[in-house]
PDB file of N, CA and C in Angstrom:
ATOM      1  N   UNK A   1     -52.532 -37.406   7.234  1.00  0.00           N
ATOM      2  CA  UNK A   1     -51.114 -37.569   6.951  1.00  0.00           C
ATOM      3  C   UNK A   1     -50.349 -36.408   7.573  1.00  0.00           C
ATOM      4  N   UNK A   2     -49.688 -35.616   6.915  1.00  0.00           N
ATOM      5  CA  UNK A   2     -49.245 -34.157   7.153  1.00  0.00           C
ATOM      6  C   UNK A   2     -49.879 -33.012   6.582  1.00  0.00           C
ATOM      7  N   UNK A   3     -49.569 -32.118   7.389  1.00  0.00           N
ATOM      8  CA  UNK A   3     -50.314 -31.076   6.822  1.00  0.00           C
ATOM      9  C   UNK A   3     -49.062 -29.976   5.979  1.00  0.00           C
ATOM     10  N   UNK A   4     -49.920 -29.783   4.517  1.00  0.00           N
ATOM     11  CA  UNK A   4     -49.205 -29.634   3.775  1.00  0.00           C
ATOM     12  C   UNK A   4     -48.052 -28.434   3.892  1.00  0.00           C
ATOM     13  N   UNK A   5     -48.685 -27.172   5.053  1.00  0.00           N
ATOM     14  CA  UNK A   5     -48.298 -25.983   5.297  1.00  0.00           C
ATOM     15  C   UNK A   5     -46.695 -26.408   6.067  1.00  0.00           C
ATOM     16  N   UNK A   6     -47.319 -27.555   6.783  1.00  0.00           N
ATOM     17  CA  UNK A   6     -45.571 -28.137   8.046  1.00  0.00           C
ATOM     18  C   UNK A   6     -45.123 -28.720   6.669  1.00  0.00           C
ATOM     19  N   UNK A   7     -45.148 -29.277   5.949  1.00  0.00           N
ATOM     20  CA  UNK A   7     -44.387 -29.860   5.299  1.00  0.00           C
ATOM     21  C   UNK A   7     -43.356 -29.364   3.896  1.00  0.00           C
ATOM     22  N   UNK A   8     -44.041 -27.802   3.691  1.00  0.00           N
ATOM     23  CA  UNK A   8     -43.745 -26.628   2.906  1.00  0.00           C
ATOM     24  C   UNK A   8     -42.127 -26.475   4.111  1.00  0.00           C
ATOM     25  N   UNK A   9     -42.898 -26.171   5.369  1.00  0.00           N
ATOM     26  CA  UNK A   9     -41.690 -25.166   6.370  1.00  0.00           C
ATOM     27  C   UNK A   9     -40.629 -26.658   6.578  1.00  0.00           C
ATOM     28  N   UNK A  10     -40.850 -27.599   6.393  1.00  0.00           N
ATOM     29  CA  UNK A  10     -39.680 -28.782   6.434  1.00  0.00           C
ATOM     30  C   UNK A  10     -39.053 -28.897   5.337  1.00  0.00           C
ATOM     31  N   UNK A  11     -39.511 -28.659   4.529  1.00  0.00           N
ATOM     32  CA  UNK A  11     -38.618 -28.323   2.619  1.00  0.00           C
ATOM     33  C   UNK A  11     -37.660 -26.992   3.039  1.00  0.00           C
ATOM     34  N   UNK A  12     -37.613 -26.112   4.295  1.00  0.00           N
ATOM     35  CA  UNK A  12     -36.949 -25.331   4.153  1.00  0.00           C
ATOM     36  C   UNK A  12     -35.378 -25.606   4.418  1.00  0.00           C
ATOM     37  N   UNK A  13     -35.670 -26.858   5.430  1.00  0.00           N
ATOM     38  CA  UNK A  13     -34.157 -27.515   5.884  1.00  0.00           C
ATOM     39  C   UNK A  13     -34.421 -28.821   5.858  1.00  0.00           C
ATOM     40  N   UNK A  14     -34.136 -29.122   4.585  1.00  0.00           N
ATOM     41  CA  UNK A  14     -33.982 -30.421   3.839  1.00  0.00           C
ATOM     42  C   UNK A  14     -32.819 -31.310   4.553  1.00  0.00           C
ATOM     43  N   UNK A  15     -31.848 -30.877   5.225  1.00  0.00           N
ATOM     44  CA  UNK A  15     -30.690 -31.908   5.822  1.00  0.00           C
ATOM     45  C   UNK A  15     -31.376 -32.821   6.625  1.00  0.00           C
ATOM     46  N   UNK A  16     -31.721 -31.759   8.223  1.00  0.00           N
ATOM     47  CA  UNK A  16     -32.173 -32.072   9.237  1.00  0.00           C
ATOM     48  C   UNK A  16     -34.012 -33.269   9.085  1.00  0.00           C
ATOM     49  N   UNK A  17     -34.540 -32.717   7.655  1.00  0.00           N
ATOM     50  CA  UNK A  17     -35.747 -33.633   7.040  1.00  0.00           C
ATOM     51  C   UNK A  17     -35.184 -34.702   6.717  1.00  0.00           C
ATOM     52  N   UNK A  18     -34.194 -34.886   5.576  1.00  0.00           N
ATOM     53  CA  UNK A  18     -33.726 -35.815   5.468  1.00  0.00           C
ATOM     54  C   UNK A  18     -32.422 -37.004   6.139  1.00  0.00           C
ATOM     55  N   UNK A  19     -31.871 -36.724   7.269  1.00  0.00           N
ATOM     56  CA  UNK A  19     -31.586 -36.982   8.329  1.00  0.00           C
ATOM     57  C   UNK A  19     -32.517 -37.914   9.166  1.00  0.00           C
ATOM     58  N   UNK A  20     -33.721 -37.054   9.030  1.00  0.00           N
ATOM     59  CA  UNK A  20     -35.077 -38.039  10.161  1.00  0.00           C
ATOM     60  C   UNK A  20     -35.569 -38.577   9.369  1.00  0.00           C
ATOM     61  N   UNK A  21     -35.610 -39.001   7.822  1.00  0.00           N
ATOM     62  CA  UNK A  21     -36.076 -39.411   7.129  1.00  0.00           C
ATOM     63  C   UNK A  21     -35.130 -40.899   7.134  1.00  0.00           C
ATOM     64  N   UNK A  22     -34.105 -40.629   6.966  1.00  0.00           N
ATOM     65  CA  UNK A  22     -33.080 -41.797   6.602  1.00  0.00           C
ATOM     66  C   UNK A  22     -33.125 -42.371   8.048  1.00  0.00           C
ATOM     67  N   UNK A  23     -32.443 -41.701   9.146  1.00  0.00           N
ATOM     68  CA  UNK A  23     -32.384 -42.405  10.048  1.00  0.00           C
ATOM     69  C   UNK A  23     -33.596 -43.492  10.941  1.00  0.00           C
ATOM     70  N   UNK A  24     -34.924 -42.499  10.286  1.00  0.00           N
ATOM     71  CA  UNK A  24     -35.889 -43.380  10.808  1.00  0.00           C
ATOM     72  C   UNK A  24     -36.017 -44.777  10.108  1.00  0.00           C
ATOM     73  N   UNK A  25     -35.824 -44.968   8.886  1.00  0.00           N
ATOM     74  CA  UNK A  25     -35.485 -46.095   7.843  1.00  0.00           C
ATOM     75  C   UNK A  25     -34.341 -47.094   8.868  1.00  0.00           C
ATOM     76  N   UNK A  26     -33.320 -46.184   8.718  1.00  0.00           N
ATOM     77  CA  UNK A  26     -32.694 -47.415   9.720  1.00  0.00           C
ATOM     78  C   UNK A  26     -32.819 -48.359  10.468  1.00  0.00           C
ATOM     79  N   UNK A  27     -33.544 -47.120  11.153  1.00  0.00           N
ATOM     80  CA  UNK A  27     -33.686 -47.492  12.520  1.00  0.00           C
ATOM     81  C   UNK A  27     -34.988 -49.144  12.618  1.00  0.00           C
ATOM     82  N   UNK A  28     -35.655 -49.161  11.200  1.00  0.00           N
ATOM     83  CA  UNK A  28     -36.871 -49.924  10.857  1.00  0.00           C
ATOM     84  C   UNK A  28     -36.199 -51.120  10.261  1.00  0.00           C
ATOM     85  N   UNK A  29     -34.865 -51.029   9.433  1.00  0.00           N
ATOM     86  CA  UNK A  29     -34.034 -51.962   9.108  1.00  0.00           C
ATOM     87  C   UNK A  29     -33.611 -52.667  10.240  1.00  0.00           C
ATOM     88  N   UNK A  30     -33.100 -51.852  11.353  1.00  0.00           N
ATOM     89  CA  UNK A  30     -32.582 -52.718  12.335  1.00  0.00           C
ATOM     90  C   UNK A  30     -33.689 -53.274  13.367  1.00  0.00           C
ATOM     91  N   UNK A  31     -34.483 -52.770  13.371  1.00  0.00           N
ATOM     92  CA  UNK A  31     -35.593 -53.768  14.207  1.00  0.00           C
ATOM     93  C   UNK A  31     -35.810 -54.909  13.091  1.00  0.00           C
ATOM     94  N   UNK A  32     -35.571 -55.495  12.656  1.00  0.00           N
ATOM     95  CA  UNK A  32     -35.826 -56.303  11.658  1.00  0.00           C
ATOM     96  C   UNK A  32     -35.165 -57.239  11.639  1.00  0.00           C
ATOM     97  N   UNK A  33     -33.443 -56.885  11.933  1.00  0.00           N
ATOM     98  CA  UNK A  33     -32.465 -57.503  11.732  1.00  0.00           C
ATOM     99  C   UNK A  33     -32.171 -58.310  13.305  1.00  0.00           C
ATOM    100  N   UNK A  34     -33.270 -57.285  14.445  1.00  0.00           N
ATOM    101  CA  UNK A  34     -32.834 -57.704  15.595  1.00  0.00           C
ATOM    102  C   UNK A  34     -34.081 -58.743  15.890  1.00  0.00           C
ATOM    103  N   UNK A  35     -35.064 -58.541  15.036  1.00  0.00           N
ATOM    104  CA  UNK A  35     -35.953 -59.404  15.561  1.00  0.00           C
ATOM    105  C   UNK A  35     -35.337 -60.860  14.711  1.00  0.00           C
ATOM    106  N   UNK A  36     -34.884 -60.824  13.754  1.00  0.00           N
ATOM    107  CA  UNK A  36     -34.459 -62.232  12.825  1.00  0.00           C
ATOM    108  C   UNK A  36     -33.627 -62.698  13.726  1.00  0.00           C
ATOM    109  N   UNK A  37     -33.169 -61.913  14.658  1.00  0.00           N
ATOM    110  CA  UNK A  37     -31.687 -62.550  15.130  1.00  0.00           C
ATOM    111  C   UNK A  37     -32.408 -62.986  16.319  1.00  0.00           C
ATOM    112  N   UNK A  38     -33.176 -62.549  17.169  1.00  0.00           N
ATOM    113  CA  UNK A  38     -33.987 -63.240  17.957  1.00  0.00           C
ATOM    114  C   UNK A  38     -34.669 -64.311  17.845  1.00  0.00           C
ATOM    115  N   UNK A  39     -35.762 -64.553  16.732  1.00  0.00           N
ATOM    116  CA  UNK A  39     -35.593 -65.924  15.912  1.00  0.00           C
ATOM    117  C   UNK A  39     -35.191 -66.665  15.655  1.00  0.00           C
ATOM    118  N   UNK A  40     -33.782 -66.252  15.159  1.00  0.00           N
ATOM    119  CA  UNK A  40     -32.507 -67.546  15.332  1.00  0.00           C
ATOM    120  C   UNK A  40     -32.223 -68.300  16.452  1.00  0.00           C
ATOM    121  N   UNK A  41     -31.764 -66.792  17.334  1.00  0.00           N
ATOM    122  CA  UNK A  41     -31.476 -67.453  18.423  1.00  0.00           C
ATOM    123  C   UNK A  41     -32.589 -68.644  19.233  1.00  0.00           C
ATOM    124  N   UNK A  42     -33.854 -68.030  19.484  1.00  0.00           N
ATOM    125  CA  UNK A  42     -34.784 -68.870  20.125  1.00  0.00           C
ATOM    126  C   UNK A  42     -35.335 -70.730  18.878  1.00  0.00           C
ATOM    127  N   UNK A  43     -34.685 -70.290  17.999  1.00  0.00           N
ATOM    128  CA  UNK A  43     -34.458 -71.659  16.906  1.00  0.00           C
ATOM    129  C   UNK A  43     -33.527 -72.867  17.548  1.00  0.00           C
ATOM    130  N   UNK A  44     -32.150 -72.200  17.716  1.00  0.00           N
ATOM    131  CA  UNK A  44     -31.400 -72.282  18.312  1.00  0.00           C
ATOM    132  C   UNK A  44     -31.111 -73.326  19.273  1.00  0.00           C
ATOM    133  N   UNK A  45     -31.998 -72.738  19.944  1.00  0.00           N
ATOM    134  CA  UNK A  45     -31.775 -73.183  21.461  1.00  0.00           C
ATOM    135  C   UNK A  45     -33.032 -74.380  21.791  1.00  0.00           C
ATOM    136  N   UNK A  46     -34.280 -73.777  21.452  1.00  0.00           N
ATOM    137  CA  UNK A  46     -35.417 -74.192  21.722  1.00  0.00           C
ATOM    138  C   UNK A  46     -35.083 -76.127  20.347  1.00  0.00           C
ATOM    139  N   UNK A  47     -34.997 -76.071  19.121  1.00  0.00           N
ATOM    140  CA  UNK A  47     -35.009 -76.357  18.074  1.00  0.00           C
ATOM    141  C   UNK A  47     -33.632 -77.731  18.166  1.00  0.00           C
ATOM    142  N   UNK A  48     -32.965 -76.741  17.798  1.00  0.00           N
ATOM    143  CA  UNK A  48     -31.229 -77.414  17.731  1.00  0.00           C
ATOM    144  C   UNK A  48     -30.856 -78.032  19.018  1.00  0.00           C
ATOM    145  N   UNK A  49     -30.974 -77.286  19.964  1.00  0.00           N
ATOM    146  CA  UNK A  49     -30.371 -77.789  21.742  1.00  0.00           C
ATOM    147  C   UNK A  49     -29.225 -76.615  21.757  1.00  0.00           C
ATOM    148  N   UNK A  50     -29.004 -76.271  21.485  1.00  0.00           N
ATOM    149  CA  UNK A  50     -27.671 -75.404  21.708  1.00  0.00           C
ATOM    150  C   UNK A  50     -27.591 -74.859  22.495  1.00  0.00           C
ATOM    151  N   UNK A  51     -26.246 -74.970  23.379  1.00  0.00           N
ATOM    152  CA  UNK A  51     -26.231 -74.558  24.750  1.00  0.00           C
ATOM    153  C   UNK A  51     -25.680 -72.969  24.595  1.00  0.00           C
ATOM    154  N   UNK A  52     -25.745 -71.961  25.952  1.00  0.00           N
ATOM    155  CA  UNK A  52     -25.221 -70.723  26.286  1.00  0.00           C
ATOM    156  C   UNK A  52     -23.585 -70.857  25.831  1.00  0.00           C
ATOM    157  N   UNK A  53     -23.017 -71.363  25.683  1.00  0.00           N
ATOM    158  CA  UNK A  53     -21.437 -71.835  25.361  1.00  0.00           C
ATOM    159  C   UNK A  53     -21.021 -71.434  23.806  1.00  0.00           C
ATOM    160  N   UNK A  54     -22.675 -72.023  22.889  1.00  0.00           N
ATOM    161  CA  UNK A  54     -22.487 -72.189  21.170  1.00  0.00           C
ATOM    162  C   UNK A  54     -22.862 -70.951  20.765  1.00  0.00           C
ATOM    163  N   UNK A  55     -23.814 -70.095  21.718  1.00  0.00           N
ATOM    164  CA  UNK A  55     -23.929 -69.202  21.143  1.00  0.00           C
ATOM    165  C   UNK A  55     -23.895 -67.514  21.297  1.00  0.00           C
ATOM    166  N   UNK A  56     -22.407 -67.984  21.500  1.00  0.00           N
ATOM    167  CA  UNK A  56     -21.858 -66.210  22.146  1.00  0.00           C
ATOM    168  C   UNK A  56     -22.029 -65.303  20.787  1.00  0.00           C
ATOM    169  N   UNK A  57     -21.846 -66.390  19.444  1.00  0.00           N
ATOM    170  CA  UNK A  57     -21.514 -65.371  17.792  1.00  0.00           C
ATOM    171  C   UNK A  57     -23.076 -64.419  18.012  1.00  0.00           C
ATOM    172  N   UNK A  58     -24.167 -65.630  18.214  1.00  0.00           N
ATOM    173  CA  UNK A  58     -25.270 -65.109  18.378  1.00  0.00           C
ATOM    174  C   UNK A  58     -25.729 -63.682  18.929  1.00  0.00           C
ATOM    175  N   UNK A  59     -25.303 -64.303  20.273  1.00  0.00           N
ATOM    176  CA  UNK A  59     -26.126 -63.079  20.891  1.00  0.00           C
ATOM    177  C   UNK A  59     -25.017 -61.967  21.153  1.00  0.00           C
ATOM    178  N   UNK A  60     -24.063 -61.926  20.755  1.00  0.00           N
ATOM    179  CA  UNK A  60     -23.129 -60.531  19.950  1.00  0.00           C
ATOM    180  C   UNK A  60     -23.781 -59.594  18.917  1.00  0.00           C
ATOM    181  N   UNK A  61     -24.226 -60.575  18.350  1.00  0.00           N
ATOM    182  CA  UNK A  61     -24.730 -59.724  16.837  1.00  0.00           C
ATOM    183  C   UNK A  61     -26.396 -59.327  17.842  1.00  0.00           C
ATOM    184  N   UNK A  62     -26.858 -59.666  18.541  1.00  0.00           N
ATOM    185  CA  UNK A  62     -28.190 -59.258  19.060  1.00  0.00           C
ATOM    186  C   UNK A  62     -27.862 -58.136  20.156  1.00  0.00           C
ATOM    187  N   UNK A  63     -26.684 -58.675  20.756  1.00  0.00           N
ATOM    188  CA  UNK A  63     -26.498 -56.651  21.412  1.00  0.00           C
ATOM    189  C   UNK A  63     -25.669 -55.762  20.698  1.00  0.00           C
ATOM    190  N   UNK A  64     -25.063 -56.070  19.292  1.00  0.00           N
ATOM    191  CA  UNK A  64     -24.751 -55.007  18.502  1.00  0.00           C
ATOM    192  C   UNK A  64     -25.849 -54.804  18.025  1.00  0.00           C
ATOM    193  N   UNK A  65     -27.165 -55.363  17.143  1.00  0.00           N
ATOM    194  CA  UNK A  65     -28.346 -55.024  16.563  1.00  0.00           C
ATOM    195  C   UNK A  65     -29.182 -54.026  17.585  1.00  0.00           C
ATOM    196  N   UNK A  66     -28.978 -54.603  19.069  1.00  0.00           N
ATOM    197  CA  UNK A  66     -29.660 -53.621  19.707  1.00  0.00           C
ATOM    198  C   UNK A  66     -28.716 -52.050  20.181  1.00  0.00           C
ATOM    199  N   UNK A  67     -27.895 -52.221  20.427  1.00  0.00           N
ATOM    200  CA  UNK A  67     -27.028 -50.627  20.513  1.00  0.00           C
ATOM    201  C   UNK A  67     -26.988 -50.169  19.207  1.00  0.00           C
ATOM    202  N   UNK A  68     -27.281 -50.555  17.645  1.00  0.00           N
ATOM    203  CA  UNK A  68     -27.340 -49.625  16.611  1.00  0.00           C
ATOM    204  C   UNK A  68     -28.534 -49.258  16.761  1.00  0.00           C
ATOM    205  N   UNK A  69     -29.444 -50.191  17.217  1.00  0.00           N
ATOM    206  CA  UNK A  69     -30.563 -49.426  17.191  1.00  0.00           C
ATOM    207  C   UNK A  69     -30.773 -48.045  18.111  1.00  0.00           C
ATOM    208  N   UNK A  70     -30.511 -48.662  19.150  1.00  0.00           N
ATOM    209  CA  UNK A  70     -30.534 -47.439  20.036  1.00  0.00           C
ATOM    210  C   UNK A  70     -30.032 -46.035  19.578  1.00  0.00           C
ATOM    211  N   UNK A  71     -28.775 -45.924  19.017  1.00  0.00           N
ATOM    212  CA  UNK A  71     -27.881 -45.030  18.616  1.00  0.00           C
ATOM    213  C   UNK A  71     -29.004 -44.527  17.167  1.00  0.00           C
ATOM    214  N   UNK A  72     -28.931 -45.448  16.329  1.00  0.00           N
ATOM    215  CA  UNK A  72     -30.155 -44.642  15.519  1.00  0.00           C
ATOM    216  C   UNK A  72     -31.683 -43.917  15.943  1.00  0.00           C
ATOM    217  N   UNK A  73     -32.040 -44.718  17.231  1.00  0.00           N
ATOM    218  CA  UNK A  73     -33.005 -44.392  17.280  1.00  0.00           C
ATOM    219  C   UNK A  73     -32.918 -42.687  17.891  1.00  0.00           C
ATOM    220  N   UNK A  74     -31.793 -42.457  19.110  1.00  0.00           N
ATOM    221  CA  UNK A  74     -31.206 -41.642  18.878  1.00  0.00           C
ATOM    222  C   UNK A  74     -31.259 -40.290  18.582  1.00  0.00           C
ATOM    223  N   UNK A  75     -30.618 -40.599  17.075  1.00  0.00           N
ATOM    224  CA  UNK A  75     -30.354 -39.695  15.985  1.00  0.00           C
ATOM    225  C   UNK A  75     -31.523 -39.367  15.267  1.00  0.00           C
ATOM    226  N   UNK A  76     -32.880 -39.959  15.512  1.00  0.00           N
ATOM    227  CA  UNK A  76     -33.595 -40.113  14.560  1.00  0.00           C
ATOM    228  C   UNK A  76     -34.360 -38.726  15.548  1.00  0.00           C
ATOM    229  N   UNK A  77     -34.412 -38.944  16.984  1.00  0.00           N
ATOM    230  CA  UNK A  77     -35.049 -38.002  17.684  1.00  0.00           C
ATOM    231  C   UNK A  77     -34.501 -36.861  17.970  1.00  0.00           C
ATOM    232  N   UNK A  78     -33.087 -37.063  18.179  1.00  0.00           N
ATOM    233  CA  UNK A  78     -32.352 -35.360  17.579  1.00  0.00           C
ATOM    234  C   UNK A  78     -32.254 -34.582  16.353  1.00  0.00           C
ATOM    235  N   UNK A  79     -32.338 -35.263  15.217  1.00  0.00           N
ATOM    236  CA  UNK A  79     -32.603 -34.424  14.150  1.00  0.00           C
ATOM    237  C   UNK A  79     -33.893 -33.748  14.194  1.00  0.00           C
ATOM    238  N   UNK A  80     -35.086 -34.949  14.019  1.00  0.00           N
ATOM    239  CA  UNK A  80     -36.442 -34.285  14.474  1.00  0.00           C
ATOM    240  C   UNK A  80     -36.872 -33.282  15.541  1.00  0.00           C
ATOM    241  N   UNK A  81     -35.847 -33.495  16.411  1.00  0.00           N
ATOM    242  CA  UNK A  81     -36.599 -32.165  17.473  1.00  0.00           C
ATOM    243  C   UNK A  81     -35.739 -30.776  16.808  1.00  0.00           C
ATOM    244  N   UNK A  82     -34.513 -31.292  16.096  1.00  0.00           N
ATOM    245  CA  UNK A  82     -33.711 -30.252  15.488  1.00  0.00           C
ATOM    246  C   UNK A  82     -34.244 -29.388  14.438  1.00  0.00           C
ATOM    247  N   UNK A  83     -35.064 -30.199  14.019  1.00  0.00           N
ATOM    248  CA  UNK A  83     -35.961 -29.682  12.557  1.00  0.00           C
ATOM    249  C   UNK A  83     -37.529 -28.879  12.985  1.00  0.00           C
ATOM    250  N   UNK A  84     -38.027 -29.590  13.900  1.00  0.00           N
ATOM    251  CA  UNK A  84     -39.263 -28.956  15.032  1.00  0.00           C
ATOM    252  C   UNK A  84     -38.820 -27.454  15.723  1.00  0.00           C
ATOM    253  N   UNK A  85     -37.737 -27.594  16.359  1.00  0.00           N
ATOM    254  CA  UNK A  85     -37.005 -25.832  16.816  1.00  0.00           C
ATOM    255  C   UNK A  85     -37.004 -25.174  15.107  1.00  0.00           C
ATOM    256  N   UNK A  86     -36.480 -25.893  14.217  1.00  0.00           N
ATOM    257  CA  UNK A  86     -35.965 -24.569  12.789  1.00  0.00           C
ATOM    258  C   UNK A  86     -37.394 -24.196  12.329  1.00  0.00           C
ATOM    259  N   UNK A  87     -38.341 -25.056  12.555  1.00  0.00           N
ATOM    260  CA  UNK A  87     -39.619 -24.450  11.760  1.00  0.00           C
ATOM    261  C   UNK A  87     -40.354 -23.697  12.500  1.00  0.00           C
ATOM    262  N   UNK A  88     -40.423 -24.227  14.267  1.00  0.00           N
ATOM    263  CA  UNK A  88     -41.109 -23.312  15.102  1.00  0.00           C
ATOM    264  C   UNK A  88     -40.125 -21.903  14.978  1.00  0.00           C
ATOM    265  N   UNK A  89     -38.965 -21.399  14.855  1.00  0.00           N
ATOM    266  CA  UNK A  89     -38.419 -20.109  14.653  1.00  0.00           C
ATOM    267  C   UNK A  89     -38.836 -19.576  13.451  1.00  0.00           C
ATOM    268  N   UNK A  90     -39.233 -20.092  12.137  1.00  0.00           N
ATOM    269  CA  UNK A  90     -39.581 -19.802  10.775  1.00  0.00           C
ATOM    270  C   UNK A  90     -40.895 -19.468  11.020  1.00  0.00           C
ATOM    271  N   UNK A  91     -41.301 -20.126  11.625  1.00  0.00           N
ATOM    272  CA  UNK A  91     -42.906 -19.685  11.636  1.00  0.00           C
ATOM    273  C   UNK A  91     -43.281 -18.447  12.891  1.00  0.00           C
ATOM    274  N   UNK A  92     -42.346 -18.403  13.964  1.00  0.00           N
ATOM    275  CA  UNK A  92     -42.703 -17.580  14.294  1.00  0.00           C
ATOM    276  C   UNK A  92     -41.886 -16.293  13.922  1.00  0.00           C
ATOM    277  N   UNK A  93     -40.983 -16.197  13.104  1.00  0.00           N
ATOM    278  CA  UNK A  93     -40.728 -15.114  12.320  1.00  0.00           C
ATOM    279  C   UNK A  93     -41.395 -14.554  11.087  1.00  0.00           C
ATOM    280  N   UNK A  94     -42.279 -15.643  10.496  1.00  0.00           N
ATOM    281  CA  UNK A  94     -43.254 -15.045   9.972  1.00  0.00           C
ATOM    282  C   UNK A  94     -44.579 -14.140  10.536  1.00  0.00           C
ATOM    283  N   UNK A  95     -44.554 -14.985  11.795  1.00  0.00           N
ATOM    284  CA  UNK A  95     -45.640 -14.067  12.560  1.00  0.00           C
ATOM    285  C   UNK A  95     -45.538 -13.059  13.143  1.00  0.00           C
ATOM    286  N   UNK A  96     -44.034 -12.475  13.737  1.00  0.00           N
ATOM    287  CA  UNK A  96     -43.789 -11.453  13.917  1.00  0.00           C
ATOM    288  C   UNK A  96     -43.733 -10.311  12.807  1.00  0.00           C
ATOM    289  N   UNK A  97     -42.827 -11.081  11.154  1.00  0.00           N
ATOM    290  CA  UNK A  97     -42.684  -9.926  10.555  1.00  0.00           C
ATOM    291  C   UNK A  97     -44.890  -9.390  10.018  1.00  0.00           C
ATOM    292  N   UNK A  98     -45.397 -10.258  10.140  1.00  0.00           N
ATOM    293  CA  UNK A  98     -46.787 -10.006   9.535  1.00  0.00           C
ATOM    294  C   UNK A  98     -47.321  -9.200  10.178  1.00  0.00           C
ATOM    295  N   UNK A  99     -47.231  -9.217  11.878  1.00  0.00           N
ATOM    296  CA  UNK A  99     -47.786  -8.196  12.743  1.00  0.00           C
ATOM    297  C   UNK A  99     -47.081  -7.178  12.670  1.00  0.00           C
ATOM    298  N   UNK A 100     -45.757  -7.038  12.264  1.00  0.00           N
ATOM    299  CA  UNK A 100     -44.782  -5.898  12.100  1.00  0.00           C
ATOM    300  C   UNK A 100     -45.247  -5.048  10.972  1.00  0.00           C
ATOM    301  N   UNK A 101     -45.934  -5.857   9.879  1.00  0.00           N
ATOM    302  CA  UNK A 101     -46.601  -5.220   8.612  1.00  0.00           C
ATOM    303  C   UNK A 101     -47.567  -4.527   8.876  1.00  0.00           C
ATOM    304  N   UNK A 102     -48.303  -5.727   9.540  1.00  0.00           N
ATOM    305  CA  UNK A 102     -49.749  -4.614   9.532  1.00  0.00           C
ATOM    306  C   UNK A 102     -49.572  -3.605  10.944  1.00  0.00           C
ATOM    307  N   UNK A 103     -48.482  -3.130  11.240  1.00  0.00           N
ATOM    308  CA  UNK A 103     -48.591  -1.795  12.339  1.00  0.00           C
ATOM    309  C   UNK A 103     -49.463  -1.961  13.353  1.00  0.00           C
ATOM    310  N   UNK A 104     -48.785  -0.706  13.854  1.00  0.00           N
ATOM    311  CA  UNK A 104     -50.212  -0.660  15.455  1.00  0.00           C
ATOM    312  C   UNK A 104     -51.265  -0.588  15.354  1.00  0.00           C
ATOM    313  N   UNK A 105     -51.906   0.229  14.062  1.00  0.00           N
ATOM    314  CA  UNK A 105     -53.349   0.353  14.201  1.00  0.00           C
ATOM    315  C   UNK A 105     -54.063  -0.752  13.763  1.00  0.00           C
ATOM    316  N   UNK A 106     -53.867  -1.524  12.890  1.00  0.00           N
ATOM    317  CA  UNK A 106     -54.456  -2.917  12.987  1.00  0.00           C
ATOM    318  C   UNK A 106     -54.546  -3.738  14.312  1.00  0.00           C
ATOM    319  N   UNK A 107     -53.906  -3.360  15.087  1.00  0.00           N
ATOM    320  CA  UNK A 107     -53.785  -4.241  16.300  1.00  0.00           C
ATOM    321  C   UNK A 107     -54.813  -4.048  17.322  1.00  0.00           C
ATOM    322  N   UNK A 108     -54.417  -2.569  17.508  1.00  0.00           N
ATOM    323  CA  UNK A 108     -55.705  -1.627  18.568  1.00  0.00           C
ATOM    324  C   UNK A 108     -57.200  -2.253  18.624  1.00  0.00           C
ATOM    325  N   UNK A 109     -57.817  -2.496  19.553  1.00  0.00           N
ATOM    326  CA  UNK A 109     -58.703  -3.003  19.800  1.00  0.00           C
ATOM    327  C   UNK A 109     -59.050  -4.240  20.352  1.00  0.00           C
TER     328      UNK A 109
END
């Protein structure tokens, strides 16, 4: 799963966690909504007969389903790389102040 130590340093900035948390949800809602609507449509057409003429409502809502997605998907990869930079600086400020602790002579050799 995760390892519990990354997931301690992601509790430190809960926005940017929960940000990639929500937005990835979305982003799983709208593949969902775009695949139903793909369904329809190929119902539609294949099923009903419905010509390119009947179904502009259609495939509106299938390139808005797909540009939210996009736009979430997005957001879902800028928060996460946003949250990946705050922990790689946390962690390596822990590693500096630790070598800063233990001084030069621990180091020597």
């Amino acid at each position: 799963m995760i390892d519990k130590n990354l997931w301690r340093q992601g509790k430190n900035h809960k926005a940017y966690l929960v940000a990639t948390i929500v937005s990835g949800l979305l982003c799983a809602v709208t593949i969902l909504w775009q695949a139903y609507l793909l369904a329809h449509i190929v119902y539609l057409v294949f099923i009903e007969g419905w010509t390119l003429d009947s179904l502009w409502r259609d495939l509106s809502l299938l390139i808005l389903a797909m540009s939210v997605r996009a736009m979430l998907s997005w957001a879902e990869e800028w928060f996460s790389l946003r949250l990946a930079v705050l922990v790689q600086q946390d962690l390596r400020g822990a590693l500096v102040a630790k070598i800063d602790a233990l001084g030069p002579l621990a180091l020597g050799d």
